[in-house]
C-alpha atoms as a PDB file:
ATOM      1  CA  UNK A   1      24.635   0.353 -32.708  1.00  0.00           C
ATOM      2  CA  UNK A   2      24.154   1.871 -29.431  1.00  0.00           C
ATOM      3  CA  UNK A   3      23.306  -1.036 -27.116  1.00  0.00           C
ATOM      4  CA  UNK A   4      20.867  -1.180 -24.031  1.00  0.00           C
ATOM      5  CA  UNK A   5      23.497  -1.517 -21.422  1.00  0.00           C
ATOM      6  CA  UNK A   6      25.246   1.401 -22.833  1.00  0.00           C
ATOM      7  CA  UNK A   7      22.308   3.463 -22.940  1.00  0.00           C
ATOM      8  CA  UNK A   8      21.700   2.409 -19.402  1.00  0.00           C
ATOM      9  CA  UNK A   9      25.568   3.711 -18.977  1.00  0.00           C
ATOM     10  CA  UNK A  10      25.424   6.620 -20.236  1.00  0.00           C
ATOM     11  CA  UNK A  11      22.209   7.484 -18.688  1.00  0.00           C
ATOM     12  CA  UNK A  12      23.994   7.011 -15.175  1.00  0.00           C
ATOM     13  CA  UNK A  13      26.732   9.312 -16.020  1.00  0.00           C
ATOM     14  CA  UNK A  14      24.307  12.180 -17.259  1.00  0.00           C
ATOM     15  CA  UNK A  15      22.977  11.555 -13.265  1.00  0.00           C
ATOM     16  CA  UNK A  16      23.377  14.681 -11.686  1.00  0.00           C
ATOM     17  CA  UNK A  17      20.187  15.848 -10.755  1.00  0.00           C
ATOM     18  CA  UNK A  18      19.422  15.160  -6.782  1.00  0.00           C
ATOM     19  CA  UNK A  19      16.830  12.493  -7.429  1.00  0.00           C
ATOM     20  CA  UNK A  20      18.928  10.872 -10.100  1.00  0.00           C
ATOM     21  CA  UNK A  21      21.824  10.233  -7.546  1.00  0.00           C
ATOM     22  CA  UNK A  22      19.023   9.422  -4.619  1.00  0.00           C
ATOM     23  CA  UNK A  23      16.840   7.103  -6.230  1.00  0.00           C
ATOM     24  CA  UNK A  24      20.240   5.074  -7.254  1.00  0.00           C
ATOM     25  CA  UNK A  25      21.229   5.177  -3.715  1.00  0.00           C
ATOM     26  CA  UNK A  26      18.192   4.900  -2.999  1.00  0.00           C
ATOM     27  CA  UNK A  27      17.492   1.417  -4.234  1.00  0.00           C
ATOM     28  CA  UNK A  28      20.848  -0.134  -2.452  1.00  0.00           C
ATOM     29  CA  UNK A  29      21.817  -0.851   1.481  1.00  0.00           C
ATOM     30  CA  UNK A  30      22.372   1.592   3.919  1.00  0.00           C
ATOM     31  CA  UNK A  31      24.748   1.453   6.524  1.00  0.00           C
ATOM     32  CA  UNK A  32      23.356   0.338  10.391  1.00  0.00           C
ATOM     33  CA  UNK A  33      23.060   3.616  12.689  1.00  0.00           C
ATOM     34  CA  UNK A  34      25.739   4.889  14.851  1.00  0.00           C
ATOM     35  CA  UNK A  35      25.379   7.265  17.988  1.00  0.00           C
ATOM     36  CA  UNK A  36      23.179   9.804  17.715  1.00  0.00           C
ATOM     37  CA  UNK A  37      24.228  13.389  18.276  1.00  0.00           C
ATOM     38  CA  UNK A  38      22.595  16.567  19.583  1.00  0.00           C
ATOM     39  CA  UNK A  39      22.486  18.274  15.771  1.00  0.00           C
ATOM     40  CA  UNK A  40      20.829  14.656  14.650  1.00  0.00           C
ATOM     41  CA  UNK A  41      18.158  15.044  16.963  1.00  0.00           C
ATOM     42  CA  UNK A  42      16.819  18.093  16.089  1.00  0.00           C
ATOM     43  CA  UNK A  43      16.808  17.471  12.563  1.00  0.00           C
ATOM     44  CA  UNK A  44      15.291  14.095  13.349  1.00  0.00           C
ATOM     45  CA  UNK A  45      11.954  15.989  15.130  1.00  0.00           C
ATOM     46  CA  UNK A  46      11.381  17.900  12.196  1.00  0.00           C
ATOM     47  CA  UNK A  47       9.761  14.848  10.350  1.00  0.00           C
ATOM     48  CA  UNK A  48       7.989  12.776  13.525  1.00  0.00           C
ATOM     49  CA  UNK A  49       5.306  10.519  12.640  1.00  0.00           C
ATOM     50  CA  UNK A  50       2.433   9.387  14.362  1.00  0.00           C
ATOM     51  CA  UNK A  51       1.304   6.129  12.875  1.00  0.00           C
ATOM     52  CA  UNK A  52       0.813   7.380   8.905  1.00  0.00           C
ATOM     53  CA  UNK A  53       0.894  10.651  10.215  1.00  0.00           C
ATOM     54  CA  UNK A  54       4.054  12.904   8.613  1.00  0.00           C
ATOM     55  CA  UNK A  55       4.463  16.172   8.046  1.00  0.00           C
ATOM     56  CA  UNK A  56       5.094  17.388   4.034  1.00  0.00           C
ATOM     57  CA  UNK A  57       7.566  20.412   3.233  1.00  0.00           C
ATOM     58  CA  UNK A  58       9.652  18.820   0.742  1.00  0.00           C
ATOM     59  CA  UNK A  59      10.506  21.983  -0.851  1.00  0.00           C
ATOM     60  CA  UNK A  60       9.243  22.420  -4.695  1.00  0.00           C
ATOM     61  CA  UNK A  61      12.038  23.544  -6.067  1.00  0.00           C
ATOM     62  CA  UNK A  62      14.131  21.465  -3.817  1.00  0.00           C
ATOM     63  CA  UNK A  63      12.683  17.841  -5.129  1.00  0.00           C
ATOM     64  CA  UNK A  64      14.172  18.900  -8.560  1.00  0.00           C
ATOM     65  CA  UNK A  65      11.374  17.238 -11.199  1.00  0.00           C
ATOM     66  CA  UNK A  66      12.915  18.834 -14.055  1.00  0.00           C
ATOM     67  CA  UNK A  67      15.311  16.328 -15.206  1.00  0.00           C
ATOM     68  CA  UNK A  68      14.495  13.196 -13.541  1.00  0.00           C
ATOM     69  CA  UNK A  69      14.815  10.907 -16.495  1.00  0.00           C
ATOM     70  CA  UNK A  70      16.343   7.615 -14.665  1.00  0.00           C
ATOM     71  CA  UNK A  71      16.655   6.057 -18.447  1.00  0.00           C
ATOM     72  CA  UNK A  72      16.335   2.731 -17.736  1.00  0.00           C
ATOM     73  CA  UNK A  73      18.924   2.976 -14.934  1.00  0.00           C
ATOM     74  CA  UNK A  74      20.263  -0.416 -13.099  1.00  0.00           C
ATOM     75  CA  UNK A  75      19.675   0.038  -9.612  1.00  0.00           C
ATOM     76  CA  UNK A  76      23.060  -2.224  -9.139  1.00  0.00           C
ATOM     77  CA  UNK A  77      24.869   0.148  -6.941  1.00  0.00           C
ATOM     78  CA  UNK A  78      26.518   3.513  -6.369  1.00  0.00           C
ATOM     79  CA  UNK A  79      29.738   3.576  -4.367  1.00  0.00           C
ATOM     80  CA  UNK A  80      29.941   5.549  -1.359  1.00  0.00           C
ATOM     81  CA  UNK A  81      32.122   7.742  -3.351  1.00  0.00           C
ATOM     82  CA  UNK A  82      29.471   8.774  -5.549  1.00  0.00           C
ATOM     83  CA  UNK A  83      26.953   9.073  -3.163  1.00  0.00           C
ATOM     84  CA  UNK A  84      29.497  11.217  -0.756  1.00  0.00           C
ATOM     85  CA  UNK A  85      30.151  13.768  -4.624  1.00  0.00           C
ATOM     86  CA  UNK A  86      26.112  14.029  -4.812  1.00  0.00           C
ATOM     87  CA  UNK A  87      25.519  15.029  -1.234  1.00  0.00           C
ATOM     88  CA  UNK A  88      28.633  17.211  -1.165  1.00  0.00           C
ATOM     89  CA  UNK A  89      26.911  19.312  -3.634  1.00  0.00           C
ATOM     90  CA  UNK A  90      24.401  20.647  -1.715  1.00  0.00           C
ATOM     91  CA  UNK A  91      24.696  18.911   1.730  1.00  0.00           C
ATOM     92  CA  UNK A  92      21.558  20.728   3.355  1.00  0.00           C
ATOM     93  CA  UNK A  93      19.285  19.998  -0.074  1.00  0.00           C
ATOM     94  CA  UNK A  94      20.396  16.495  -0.175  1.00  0.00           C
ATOM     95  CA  UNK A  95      19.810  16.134   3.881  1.00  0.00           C
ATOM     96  CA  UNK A  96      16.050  17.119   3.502  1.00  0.00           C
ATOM     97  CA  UNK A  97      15.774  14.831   0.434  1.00  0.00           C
ATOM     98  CA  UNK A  98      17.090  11.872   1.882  1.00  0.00           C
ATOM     99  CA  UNK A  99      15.041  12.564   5.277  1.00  0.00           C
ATOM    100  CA  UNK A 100      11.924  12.398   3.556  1.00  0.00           C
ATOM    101  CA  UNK A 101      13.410   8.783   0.858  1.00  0.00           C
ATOM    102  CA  UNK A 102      13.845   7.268   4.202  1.00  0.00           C
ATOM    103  CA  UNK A 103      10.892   8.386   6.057  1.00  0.00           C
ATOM    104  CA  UNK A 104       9.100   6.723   3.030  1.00  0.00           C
ATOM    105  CA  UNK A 105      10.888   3.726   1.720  1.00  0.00           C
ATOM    106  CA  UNK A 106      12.006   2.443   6.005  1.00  0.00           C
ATOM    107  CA  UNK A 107       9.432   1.077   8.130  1.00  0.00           C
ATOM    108  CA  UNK A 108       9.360   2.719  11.649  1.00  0.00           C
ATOM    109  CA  UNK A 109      12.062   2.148  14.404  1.00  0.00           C
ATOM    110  CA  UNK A 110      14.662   1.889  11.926  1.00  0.00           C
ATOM    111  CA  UNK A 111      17.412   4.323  11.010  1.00  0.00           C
ATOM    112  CA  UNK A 112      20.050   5.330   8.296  1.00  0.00           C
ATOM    113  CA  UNK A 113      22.855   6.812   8.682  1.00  0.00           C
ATOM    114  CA  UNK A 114      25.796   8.999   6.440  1.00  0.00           C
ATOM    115  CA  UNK A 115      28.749  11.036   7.599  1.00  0.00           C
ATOM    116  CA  UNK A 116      29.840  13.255   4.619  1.00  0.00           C
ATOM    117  CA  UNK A 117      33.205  14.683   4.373  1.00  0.00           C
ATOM    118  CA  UNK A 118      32.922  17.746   6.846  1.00  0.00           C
ATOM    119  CA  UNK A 119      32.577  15.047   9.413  1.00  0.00           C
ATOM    120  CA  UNK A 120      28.880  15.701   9.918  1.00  0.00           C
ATOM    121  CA  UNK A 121      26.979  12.623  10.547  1.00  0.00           C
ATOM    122  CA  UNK A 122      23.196  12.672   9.642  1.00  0.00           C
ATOM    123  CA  UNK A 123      20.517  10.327  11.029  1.00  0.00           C
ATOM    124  CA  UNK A 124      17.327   9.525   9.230  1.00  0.00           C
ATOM    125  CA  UNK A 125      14.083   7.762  10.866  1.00  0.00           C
ATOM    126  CA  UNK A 126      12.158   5.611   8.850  1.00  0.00           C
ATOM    127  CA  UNK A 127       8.799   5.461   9.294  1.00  0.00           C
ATOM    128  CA  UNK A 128       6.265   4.629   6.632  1.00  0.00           C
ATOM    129  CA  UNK A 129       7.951   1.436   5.522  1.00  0.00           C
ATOM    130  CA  UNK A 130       6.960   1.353   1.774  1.00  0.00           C
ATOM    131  CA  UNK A 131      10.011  -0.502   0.427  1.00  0.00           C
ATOM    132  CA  UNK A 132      10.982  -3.496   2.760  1.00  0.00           C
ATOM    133  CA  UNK A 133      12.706  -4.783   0.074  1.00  0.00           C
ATOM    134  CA  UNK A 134      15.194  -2.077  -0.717  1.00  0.00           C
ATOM    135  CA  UNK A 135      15.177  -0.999   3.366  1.00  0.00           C
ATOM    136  CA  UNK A 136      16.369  -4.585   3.573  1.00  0.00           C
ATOM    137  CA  UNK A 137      19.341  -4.426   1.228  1.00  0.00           C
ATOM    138  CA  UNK A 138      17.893  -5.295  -2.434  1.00  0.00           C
ATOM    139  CA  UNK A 139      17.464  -3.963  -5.411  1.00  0.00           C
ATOM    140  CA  UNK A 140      13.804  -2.129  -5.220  1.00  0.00           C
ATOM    141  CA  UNK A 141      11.077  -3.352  -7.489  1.00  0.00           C
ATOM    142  CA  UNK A 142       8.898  -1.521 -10.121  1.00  0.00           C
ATOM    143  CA  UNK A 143       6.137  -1.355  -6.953  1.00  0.00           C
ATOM    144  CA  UNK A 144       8.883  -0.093  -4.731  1.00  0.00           C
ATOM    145  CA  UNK A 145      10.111   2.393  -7.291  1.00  0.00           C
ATOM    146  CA  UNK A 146       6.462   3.666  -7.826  1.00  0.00           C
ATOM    147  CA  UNK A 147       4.854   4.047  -4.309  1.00  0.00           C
ATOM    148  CA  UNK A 148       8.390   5.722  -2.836  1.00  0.00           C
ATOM    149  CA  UNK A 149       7.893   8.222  -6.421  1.00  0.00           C
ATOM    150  CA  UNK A 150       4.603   8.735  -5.118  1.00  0.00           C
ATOM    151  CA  UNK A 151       5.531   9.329  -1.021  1.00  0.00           C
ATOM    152  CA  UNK A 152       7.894  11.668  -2.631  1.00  0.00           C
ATOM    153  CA  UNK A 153       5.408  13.583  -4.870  1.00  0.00           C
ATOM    154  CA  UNK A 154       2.698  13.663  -1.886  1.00  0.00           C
ATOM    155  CA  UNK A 155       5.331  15.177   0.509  1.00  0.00           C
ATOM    156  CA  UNK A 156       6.008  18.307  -1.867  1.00  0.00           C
ATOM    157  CA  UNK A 157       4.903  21.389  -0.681  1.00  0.00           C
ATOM    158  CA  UNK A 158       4.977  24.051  -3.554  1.00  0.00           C
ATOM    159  CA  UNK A 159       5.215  26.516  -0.563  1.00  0.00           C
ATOM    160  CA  UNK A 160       7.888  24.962   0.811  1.00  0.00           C
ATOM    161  CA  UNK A 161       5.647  24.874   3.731  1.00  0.00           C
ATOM    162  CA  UNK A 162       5.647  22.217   6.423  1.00  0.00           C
ATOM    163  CA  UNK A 163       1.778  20.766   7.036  1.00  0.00           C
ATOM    164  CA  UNK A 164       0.677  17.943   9.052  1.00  0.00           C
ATOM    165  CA  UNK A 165      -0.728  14.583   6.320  1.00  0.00           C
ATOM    166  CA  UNK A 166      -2.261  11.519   6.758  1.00  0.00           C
ATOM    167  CA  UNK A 167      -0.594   8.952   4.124  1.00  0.00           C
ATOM    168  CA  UNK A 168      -2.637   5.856   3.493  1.00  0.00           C
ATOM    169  CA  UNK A 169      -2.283   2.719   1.066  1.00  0.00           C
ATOM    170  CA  UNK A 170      -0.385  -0.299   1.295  1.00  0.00           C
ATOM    171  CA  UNK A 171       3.400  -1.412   0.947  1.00  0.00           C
ATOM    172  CA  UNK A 172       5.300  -2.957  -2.262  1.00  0.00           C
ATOM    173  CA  UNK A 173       3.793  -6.083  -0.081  1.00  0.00           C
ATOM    174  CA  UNK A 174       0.000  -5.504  -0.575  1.00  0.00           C
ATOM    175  CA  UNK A 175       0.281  -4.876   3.716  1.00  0.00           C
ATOM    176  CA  UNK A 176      -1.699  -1.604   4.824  1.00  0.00           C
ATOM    177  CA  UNK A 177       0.174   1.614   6.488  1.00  0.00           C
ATOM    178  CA  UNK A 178      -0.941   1.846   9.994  1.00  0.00           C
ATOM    179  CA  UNK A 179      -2.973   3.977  11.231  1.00  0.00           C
ATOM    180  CA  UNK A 180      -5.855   4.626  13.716  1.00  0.00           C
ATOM    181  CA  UNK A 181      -9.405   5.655  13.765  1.00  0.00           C
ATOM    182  CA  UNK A 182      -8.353   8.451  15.667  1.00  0.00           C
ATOM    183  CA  UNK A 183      -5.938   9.582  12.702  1.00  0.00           C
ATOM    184  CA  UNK A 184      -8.842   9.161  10.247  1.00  0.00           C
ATOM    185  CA  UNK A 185     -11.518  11.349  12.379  1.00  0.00           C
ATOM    186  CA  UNK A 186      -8.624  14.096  12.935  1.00  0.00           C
ATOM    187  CA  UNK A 187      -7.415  14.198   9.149  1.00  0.00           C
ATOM    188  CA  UNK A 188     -11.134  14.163   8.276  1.00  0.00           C
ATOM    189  CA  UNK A 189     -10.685  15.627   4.906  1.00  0.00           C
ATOM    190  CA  UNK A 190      -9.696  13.262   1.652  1.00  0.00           C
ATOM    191  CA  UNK A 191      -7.166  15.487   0.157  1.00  0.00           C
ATOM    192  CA  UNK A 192      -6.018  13.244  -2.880  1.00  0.00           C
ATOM    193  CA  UNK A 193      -4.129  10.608  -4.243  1.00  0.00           C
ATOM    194  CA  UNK A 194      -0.504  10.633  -6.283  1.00  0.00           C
ATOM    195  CA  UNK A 195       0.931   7.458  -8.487  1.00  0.00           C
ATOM    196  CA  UNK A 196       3.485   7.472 -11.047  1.00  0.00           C
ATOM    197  CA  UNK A 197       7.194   6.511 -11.335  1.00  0.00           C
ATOM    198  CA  UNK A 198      10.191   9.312 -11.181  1.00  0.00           C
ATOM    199  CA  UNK A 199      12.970   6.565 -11.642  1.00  0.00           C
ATOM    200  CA  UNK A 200      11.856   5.313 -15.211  1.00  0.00           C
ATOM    201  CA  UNK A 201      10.494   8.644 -16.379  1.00  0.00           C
ATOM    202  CA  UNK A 202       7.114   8.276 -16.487  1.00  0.00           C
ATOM    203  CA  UNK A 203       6.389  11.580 -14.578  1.00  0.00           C
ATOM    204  CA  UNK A 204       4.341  11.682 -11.502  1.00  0.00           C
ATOM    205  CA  UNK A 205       0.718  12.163 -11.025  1.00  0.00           C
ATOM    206  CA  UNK A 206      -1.726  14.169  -8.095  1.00  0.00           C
ATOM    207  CA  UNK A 207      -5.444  13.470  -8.277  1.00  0.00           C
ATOM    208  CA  UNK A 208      -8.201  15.243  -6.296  1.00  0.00           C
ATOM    209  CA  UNK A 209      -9.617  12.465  -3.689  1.00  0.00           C
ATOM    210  CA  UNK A 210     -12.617  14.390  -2.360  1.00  0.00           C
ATOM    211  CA  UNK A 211     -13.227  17.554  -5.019  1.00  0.00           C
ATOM    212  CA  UNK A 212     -11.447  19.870  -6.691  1.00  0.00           C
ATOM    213  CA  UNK A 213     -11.153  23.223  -4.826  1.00  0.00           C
ATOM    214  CA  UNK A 214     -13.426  26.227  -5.816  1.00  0.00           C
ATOM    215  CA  UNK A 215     -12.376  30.024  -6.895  1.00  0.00           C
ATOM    216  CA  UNK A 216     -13.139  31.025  -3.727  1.00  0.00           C
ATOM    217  CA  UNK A 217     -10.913  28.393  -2.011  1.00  0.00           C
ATOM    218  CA  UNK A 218      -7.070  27.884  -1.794  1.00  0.00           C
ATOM    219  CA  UNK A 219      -4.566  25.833   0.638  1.00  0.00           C
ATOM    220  CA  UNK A 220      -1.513  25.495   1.753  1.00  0.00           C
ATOM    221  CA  UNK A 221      -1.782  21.715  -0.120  1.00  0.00           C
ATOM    222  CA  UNK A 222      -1.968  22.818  -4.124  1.00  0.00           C
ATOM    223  CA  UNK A 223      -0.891  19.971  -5.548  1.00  0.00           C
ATOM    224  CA  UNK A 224      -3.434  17.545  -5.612  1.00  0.00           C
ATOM    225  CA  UNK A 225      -6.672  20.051  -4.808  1.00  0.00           C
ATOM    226  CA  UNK A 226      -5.183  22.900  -7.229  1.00  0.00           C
ATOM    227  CA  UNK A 227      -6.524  23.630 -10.809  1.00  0.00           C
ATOM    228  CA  UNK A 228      -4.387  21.773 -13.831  1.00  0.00           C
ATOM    229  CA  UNK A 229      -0.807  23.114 -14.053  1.00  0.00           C
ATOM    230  CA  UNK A 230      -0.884  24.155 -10.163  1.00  0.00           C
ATOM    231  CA  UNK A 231       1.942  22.197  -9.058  1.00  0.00           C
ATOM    232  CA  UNK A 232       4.289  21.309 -12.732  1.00  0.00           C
ATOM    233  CA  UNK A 233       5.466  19.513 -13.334  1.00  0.00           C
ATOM    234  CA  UNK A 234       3.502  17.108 -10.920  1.00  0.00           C
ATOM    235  CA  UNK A 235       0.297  16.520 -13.778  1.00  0.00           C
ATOM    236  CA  UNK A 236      -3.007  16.898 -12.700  1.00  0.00           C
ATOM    237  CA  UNK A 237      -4.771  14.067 -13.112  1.00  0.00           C
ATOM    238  CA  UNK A 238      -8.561  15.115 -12.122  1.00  0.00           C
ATOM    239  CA  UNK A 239     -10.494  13.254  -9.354  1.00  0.00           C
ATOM    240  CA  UNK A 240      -9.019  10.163  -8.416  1.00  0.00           C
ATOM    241  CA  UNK A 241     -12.173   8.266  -8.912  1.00  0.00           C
ATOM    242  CA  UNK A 242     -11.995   8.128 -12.307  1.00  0.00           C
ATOM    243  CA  UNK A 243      -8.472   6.251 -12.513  1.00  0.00           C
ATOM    244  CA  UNK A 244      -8.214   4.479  -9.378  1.00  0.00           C
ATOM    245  CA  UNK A 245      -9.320   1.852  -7.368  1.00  0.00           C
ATOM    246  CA  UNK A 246     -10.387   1.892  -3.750  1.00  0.00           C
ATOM    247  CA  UNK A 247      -9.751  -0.046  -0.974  1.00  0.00           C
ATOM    248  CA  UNK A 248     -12.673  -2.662   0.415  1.00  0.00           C
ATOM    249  CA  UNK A 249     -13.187  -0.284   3.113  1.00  0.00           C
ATOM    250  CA  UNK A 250     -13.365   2.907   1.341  1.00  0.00           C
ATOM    251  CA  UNK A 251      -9.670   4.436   3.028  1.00  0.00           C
ATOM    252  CA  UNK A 252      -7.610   4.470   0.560  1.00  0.00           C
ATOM    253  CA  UNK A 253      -6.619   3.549  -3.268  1.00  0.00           C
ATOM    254  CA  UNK A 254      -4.793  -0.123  -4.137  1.00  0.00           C
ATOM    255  CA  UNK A 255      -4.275   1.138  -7.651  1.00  0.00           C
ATOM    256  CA  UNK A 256      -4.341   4.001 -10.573  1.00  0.00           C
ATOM    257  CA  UNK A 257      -3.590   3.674 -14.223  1.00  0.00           C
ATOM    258  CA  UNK A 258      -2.482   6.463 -16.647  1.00  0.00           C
ATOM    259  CA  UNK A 259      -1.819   6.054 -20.236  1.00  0.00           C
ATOM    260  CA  UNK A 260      -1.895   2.871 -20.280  1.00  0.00           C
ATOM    261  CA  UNK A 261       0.108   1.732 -16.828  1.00  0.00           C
ATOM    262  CA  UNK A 262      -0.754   0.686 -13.466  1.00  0.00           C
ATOM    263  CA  UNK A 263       0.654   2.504 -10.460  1.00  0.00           C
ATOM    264  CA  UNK A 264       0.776   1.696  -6.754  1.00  0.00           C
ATOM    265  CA  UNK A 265      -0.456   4.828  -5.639  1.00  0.00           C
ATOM    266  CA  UNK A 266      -0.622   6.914  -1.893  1.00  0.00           C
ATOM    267  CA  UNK A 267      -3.580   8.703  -1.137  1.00  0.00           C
ATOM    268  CA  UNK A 268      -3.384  11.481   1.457  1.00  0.00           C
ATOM    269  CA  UNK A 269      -5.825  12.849   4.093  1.00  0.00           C
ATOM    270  CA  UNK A 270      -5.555  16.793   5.608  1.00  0.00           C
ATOM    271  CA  UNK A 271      -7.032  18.521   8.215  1.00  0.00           C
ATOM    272  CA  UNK A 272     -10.391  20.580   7.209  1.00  0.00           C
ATOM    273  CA  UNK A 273      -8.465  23.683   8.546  1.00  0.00           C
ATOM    274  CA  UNK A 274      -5.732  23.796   5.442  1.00  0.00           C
ATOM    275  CA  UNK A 275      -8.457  24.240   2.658  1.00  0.00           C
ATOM    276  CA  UNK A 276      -8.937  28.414   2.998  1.00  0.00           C
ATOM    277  CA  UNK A 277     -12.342  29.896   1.941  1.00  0.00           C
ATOM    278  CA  UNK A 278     -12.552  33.390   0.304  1.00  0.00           C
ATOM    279  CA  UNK A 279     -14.701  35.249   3.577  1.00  0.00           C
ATOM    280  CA  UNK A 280     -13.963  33.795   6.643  1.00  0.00           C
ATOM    281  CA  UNK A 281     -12.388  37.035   7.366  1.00  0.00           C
ATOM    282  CA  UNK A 282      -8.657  36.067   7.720  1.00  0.00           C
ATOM    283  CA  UNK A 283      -6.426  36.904   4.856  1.00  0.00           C
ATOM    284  CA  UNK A 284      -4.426  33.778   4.073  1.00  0.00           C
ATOM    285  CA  UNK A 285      -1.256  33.902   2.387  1.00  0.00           C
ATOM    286  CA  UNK A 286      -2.951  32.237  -0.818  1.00  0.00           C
ATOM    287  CA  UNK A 287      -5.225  34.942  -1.344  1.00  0.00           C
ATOM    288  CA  UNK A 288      -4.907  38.265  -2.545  1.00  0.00           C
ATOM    289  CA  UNK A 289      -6.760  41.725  -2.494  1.00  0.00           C
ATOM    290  CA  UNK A 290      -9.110  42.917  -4.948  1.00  0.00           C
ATOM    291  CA  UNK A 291     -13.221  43.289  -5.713  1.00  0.00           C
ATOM    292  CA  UNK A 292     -14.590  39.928  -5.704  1.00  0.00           C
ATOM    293  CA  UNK A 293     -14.650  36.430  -3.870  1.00  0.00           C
ATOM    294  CA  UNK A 294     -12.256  34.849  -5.318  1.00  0.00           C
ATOM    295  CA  UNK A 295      -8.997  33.655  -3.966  1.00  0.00           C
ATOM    296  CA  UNK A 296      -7.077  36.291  -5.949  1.00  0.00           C
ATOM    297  CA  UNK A 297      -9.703  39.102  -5.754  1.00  0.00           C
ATOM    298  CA  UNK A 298     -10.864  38.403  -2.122  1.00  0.00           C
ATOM    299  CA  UNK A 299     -12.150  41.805  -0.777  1.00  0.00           C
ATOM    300  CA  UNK A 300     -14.168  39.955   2.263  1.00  0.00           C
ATOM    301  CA  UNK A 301     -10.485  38.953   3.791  1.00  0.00           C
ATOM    302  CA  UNK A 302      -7.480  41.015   2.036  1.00  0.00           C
ATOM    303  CA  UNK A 303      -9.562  44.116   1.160  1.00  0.00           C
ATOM    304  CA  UNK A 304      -8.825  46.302  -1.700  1.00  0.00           C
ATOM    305  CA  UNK A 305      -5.946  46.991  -3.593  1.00  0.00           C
ATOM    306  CA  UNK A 306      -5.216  50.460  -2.936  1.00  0.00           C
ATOM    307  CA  UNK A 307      -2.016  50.263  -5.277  1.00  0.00           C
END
């Protein structure tokens, strides 16, 4: 009879998917930072924070859903080895991944660091600080495991697109993100939240915070505002009022529950300008030509198709 712990062995071994390998590394110690170098730098700027402030373009396609089944995987430890045949395999994928785990899971002012085998060393910032527990050398926790999913899942672009967020909620500590009032009054517009759990296969979740968007709207943000089956295999999961619950002072959500379970979620705040409307007279890449005001027959903005 198969046993538990060699499920859980075999389940490692089957690990190739990018997440698989991450989340595993994800949940053990990094090394301390070294020198930073000019190439470092400017990768480093392409994620900067301003309190809870990051900016998502974790590419679709690039965050790899389709496979993440972590079956029941013990977060005991990948050697560098493994960790160095994972990144190996697609060094700039598994750069951008990692940038956004640690941006996530490592509270500000703190880096990681890993020099794979062309000698390249890469530099990530933390910033949001979700996972003290793993960003201080042990194993993560169901909560840890959950919000980072979630972080993850809210920094997908399906556009591959790189727009300015607002992430709110609390660590795997019950302590709230910072953030400002200023932050709040410039990403004015609830966008959604997103709960679920990629390392024990439980799928991941996007909820509409605000409203869902209309026919005659679109945005650079699908995920969470777009209609059911927008962003799969990221699940709808309709507003976010009906699953979770808020915060005392109405900012963000301390929990949601699907099917049964209760996530830590993230809830995320945009600016008004990244919701489009169907005739304000600029055709946005989400829309289309046609007769009609809807996003994909939008004569005010993208005219009509003359083909």
């Amino acid at each position: 009879m198969e046993t538990t712990a060699t499920r859980r062995t075999r389940g490692i071994r089957r690990g190739t998917t990018v997440l698989l390998l991450l989340a595993a590394v994800a949940c053990n110690p990094v090394e301390a930072i070294p020198e930073h170098q000019e190439e470092l730098a400017q990768q480093e700027q392409e994620l900067q924070s301003t309190n809870s402030a990051t900016l998502n373009g974790l590419a679709f396609n690039g965050l790899a859903f389709n496979g993440l089944a972590f079956n029941g995987l013990a977060f005991n430890g990948l050697t560098s080895a493994e960790f160095s045949a994972w990144f190996n395999q697609n060094d700039s994928l598994a750069a951008t991944v990692m940038r956004y785990v640690v941006t996530c899971a490592v509270k500000a002012g703190e880096t990681r660091t890993f020099t794979d085998s062309k000698g390249r060393t890469y530099v990530w910032q933390g910033s949001l600080g979700l996972a003290p527990d793993w960003a201080s050398g042990q194993p993560a926790t169901v909560t840890e495991q959950q919000l980072v999913s979630a972080c993850l899942a809210a920094h997908v672009n399906k556009f591959g697109r790189r727009v300015a967020i607002s992430v709110q909620g609390r660590n795997a500590r019950g302590e709230s993100i910072a953030t400002t009032p200023a932050e709040l009054q410039e990403f004015s517009q609830r966008e959604g939240c997103f709960f679920g759990n990629l390392f024990t296969n439980e799928g991941v979740f996007a909820g509409n915070d605000d409203r869902p968007l209309g026919s005659h709207e679109s945005s650079v943000r699908a995920c969470a505002l777009g209609r059911a089956g927008a962003c799969a295999p990221i699940v709808q999961a309709g507003s976010c009022a009906a699953s979770c619950t808020r915060d005392p002072t109405n900012t963000y959500y301390t929990q949601c529950t699907r099917n049964g379970i209760t996530y830590a979620p993230i809830t995320t705040r945009i600016h008004p300008r990244d919701i489009y409307t169907c005739g304000d007279r600029k055709c946005q890449f989400t829309e289309s030509c046609g007769i009609g005001l809807s996003t994909t027959h939008c004569t005010l903005d993208c005219g009509i198709c003359l083909f």
